[in-house]
C-alpha atoms as a PDB file:
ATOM      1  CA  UNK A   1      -9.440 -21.775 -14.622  1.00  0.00           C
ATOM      2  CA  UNK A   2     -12.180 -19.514 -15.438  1.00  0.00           C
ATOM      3  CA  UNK A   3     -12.368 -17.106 -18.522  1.00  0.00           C
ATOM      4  CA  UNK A   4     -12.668 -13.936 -15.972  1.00  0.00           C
ATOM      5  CA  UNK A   5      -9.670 -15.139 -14.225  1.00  0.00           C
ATOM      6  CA  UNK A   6      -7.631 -15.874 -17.554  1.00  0.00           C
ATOM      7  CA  UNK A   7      -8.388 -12.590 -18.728  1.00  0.00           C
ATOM      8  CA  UNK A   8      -7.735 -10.896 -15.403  1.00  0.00           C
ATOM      9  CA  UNK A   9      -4.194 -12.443 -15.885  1.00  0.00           C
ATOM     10  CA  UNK A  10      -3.666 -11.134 -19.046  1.00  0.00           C
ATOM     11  CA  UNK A  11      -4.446  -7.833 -17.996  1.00  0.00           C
ATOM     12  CA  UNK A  12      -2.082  -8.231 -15.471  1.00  0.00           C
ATOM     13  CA  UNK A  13       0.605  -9.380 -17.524  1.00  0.00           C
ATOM     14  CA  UNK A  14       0.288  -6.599 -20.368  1.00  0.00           C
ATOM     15  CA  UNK A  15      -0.429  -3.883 -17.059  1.00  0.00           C
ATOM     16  CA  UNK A  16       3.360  -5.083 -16.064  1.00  0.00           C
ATOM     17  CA  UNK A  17       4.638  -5.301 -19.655  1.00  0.00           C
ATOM     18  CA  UNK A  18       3.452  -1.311 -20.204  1.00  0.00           C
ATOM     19  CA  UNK A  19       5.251  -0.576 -17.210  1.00  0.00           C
ATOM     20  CA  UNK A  20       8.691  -2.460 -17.670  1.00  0.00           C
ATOM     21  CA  UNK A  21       8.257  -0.549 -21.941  1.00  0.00           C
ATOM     22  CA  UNK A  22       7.926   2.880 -20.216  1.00  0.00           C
ATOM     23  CA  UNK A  23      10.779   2.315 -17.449  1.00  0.00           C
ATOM     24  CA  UNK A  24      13.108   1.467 -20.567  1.00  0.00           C
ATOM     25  CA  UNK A  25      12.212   4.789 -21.945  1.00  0.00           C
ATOM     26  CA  UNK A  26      12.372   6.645 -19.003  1.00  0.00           C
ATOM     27  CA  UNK A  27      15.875   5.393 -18.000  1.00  0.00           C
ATOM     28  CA  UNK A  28      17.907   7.525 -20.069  1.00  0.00           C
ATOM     29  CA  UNK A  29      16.754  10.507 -18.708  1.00  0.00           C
ATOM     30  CA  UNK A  30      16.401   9.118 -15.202  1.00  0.00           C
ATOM     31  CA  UNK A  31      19.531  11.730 -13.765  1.00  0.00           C
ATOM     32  CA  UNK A  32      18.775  14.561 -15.881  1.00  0.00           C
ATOM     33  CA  UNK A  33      18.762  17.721 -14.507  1.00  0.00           C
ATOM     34  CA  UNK A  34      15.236  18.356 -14.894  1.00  0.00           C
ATOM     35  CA  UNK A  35      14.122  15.119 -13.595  1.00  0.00           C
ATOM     36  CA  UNK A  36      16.416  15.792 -10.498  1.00  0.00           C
ATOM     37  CA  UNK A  37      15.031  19.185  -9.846  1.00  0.00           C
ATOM     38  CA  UNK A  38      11.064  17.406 -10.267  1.00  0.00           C
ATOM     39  CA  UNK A  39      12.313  14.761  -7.778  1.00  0.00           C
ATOM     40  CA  UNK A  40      13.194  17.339  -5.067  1.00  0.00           C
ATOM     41  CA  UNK A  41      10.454  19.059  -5.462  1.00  0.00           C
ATOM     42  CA  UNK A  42       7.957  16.050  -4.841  1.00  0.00           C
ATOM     43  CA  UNK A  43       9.447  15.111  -2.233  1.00  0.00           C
ATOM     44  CA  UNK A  44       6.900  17.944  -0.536  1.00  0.00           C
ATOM     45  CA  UNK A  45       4.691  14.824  -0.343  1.00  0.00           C
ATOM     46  CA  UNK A  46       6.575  12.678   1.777  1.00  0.00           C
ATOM     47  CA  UNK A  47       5.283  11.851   4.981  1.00  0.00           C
ATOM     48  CA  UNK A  48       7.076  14.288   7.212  1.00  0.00           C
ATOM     49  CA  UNK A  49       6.927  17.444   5.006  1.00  0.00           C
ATOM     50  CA  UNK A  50       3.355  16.418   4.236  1.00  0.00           C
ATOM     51  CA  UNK A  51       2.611  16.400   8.165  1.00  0.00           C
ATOM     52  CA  UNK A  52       4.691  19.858   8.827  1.00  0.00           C
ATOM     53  CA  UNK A  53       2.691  21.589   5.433  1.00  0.00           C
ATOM     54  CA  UNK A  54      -1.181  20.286   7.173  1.00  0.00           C
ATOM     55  CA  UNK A  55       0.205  21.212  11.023  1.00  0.00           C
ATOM     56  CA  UNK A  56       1.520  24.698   9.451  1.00  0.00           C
ATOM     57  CA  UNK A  57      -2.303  25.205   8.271  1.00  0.00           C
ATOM     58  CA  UNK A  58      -3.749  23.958  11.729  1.00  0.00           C
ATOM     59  CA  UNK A  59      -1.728  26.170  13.438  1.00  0.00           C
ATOM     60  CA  UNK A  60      -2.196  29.310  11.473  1.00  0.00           C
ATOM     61  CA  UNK A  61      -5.784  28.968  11.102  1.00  0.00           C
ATOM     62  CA  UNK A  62      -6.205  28.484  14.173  1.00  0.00           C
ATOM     63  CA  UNK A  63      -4.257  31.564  15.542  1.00  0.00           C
ATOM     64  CA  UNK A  64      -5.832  33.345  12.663  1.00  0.00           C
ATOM     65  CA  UNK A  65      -9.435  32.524  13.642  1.00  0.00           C
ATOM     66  CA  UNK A  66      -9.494  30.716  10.111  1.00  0.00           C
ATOM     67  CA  UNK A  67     -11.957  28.180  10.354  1.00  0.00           C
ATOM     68  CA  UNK A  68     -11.562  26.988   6.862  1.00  0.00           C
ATOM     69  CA  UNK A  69      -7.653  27.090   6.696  1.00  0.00           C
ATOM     70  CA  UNK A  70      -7.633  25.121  10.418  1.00  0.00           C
ATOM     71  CA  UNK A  71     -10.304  22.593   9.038  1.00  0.00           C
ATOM     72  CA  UNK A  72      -8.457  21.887   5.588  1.00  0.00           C
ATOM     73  CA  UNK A  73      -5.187  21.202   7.805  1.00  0.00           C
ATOM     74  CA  UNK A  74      -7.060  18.658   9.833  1.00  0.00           C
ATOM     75  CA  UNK A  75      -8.352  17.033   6.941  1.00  0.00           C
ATOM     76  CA  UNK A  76      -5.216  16.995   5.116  1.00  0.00           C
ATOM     77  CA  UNK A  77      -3.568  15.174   8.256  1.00  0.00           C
ATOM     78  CA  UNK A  78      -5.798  12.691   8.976  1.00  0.00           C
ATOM     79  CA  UNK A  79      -6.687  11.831   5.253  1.00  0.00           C
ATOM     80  CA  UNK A  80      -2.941  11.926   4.308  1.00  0.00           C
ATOM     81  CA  UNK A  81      -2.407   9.404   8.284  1.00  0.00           C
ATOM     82  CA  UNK A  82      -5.345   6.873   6.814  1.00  0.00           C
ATOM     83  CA  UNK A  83      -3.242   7.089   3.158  1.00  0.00           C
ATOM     84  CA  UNK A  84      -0.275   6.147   4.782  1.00  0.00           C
ATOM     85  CA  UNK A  85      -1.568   3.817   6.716  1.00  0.00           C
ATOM     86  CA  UNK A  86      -3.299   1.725   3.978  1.00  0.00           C
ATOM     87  CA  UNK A  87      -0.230   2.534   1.546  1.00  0.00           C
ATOM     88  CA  UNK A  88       1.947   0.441   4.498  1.00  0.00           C
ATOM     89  CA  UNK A  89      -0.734  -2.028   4.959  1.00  0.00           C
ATOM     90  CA  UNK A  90      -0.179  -3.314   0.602  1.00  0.00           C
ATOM     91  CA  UNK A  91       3.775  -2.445   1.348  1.00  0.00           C
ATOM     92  CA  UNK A  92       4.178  -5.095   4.001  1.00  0.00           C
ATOM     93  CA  UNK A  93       2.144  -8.039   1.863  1.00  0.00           C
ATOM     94  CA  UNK A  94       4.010  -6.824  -1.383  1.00  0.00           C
ATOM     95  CA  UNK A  95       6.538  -6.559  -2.827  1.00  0.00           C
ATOM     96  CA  UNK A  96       8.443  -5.202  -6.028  1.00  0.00           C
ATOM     97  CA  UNK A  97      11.550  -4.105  -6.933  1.00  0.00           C
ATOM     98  CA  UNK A  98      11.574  -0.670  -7.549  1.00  0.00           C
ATOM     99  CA  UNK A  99      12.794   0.600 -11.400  1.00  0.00           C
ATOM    100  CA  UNK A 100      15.921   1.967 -10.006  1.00  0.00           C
ATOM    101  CA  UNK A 101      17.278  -1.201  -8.419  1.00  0.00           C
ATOM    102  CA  UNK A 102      15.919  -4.110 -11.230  1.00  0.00           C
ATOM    103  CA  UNK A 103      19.000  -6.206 -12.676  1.00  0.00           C
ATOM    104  CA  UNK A 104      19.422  -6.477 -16.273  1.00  0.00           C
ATOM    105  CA  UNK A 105      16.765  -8.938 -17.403  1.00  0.00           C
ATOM    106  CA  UNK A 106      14.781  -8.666 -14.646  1.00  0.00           C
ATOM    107  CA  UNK A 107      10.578  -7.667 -14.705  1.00  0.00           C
ATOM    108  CA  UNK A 108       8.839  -5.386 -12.484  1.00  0.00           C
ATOM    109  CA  UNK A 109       6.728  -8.274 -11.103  1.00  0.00           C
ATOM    110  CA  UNK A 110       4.301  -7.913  -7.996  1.00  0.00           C
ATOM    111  CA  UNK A 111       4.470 -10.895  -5.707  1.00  0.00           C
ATOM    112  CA  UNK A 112       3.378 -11.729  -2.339  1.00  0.00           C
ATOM    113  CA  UNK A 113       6.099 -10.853   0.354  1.00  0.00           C
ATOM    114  CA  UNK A 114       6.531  -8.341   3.492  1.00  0.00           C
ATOM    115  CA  UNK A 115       9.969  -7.029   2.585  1.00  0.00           C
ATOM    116  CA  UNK A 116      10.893  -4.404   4.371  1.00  0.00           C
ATOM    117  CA  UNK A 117      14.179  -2.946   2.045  1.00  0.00           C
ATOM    118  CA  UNK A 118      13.322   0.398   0.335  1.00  0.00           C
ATOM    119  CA  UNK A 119      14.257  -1.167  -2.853  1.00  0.00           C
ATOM    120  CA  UNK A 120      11.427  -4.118  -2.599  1.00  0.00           C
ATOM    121  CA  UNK A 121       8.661  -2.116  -1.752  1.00  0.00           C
ATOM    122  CA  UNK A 122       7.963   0.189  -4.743  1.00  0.00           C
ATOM    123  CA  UNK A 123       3.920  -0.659  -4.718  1.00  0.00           C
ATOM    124  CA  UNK A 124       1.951   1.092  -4.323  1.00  0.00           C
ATOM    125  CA  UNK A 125       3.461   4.601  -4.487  1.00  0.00           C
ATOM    126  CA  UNK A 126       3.225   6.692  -0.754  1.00  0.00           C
ATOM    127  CA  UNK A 127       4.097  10.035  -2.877  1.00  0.00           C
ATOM    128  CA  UNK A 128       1.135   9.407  -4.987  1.00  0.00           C
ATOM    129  CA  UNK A 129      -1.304   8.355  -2.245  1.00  0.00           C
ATOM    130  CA  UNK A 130       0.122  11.057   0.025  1.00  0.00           C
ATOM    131  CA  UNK A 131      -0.300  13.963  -2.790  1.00  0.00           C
ATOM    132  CA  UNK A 132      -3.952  12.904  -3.661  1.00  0.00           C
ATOM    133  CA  UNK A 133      -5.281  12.387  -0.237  1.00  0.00           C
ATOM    134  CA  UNK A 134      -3.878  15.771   0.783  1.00  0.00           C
ATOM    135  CA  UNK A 135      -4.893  17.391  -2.227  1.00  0.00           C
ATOM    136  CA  UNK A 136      -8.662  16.440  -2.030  1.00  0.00           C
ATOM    137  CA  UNK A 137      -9.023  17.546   1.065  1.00  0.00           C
ATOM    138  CA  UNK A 138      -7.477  20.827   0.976  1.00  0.00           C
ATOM    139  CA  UNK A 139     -10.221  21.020  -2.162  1.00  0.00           C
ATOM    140  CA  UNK A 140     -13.054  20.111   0.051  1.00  0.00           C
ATOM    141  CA  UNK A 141     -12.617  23.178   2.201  1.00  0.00           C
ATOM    142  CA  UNK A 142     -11.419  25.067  -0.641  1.00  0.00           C
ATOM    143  CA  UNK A 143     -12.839  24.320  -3.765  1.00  0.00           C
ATOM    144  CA  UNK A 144     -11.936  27.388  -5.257  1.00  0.00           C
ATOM    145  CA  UNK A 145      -8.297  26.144  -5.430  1.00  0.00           C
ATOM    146  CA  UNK A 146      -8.918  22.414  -6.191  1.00  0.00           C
ATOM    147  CA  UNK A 147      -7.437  22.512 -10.026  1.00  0.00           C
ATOM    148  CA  UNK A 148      -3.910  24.007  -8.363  1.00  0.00           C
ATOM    149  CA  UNK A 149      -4.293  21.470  -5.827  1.00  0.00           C
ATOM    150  CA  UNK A 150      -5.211  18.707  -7.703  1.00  0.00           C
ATOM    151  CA  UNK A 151      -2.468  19.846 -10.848  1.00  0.00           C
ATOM    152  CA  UNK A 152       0.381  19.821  -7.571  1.00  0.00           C
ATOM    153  CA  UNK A 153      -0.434  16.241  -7.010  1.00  0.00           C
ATOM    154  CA  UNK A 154      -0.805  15.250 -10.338  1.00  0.00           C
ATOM    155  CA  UNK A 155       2.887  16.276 -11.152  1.00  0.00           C
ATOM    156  CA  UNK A 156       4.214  15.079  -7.527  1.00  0.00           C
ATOM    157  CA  UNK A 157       2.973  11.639  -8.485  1.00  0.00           C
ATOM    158  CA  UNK A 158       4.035  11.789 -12.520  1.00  0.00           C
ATOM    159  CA  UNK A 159       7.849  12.577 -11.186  1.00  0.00           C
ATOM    160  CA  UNK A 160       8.388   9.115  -9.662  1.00  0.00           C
ATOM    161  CA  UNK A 161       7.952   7.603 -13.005  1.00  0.00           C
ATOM    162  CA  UNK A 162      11.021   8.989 -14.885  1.00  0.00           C
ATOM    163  CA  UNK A 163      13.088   9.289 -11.779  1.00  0.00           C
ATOM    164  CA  UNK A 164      12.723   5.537 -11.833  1.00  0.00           C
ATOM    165  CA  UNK A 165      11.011   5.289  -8.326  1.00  0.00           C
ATOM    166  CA  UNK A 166       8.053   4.085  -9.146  1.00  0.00           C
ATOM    167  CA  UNK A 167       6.296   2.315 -12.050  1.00  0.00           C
ATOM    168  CA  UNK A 168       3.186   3.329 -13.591  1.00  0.00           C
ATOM    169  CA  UNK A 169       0.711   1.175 -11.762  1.00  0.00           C
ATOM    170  CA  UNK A 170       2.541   2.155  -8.412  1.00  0.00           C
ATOM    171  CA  UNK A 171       1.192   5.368  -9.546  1.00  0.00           C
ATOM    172  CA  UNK A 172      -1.790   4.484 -10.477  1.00  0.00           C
ATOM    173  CA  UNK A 173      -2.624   2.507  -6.924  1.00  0.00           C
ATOM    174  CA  UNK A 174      -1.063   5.453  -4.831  1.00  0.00           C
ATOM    175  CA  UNK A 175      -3.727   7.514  -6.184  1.00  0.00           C
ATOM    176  CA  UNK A 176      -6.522   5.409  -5.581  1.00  0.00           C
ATOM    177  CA  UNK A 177      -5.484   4.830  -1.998  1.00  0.00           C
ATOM    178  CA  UNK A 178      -5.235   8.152  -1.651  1.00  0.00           C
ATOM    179  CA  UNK A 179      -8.565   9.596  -3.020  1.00  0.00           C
ATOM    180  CA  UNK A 180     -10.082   6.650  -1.281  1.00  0.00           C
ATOM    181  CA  UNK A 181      -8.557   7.610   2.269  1.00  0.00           C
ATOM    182  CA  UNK A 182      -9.876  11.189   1.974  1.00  0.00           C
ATOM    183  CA  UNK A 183     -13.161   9.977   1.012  1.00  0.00           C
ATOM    184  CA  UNK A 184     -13.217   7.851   4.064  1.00  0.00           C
ATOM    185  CA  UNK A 185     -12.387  10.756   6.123  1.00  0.00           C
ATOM    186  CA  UNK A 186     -14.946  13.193   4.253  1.00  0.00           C
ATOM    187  CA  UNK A 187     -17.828  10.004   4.744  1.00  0.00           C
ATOM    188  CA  UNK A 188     -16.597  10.318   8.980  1.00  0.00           C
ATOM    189  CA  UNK A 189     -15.765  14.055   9.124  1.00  0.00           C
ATOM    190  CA  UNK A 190     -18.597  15.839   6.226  1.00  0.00           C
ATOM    191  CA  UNK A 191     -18.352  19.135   7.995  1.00  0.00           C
ATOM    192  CA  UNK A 192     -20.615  22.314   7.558  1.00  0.00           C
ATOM    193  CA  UNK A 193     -21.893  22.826   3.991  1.00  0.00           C
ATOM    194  CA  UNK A 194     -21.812  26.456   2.726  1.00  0.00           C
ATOM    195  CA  UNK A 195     -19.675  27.875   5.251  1.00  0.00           C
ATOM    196  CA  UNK A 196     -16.952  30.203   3.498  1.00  0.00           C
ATOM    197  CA  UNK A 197     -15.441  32.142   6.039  1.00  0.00           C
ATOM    198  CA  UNK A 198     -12.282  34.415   5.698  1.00  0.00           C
END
């Protein structure tokens, strides 16, 4: 075994021991009100509302003549479909329990698997790659509104931790798939540069 892969292990090990520390602290307040009323409101980036929200901007933009508004829709649909996508493509090989469902004792270990139960597949987080994918590409067309965009996703993916959905690395991963979807779809689809239109 190579010194690389030890220490890649290691990080690994302390990655999963951070998250299991912060799911002990978390738990306590997992049904508080607050973290109830945070959990309904992320759930704006699941896949369904997340489709309806980018359609709703397709559809008024384009009955409003709104370039910009109908482009950012159609960005924000296929970046958030590629998200998704990739998210279920690590689901189905992985699998981990998620912090709501772990038995006493038990560690919030990734391992090799394609089960399909809710409860198994908490990495990487959809919320998380949802929210960033979406949020990115709403900013591309609108930069003017891309720290309101980026702040919504930011606390959409921070409220699976302490409603014990998600870990922190499920997080963490969610994210990157998701800002690396969108910048998939901005490397196929760059669109006009400049164009600001009302």
């Amino acid at each position: 075994m190579t010194n690389a892969t030890e220490k890649l292990k290691d990080g690994a090990a302390a990655l999963q021991e951070a998250d299991a520390a912060v799911t002990q602290t978390v738990l306590p307040v997992q049904h508080s009100r607050f973290v109830r009323i945070a959990g309904t409101i992320s759930e704006i980036a699941d896949q369904p509302q997340m489709r309806s929200l980018s359609a709703a901007l397709i559809a008024v933009g384009l009955l409003g003549r709104h370039r910009r508004l109908a482009r950012a829709g159609i960005r924000m649909l296929i970046a958030h479909e590629l998200a998704t996508a990739t998210k279920n493509f690590v689901k189905n090989r992985v699998d981990r329990t998620r912090p709501r469902s772990l038995d006493d004792g038990e560690e919030p270990r990734l391992r090799p698997g394609d089960n399909h139960d809710k409860e198994e597949t908490s990495f990487p987080s959809g919320h998380s790659a949802g929210a960033a994918a979406t949020a990115r590409a709403f900013a591309r067309e609108f930069p003017e509104y891309r720290i309101p965009a980026y702040a919504g996703a930011g606390l959409v993916s921070i409220a699976q931790v302490p409603r014990c959905a998600h870990y922190p690395t499920d997080v963490g991963a969610g994210l990157a798939v998701g800002l690396a979807s969108e910048a998939v779809v901005a490397w196929l689809f760059p669109g006009p540069r400049g164009e600001r239109d009302q």
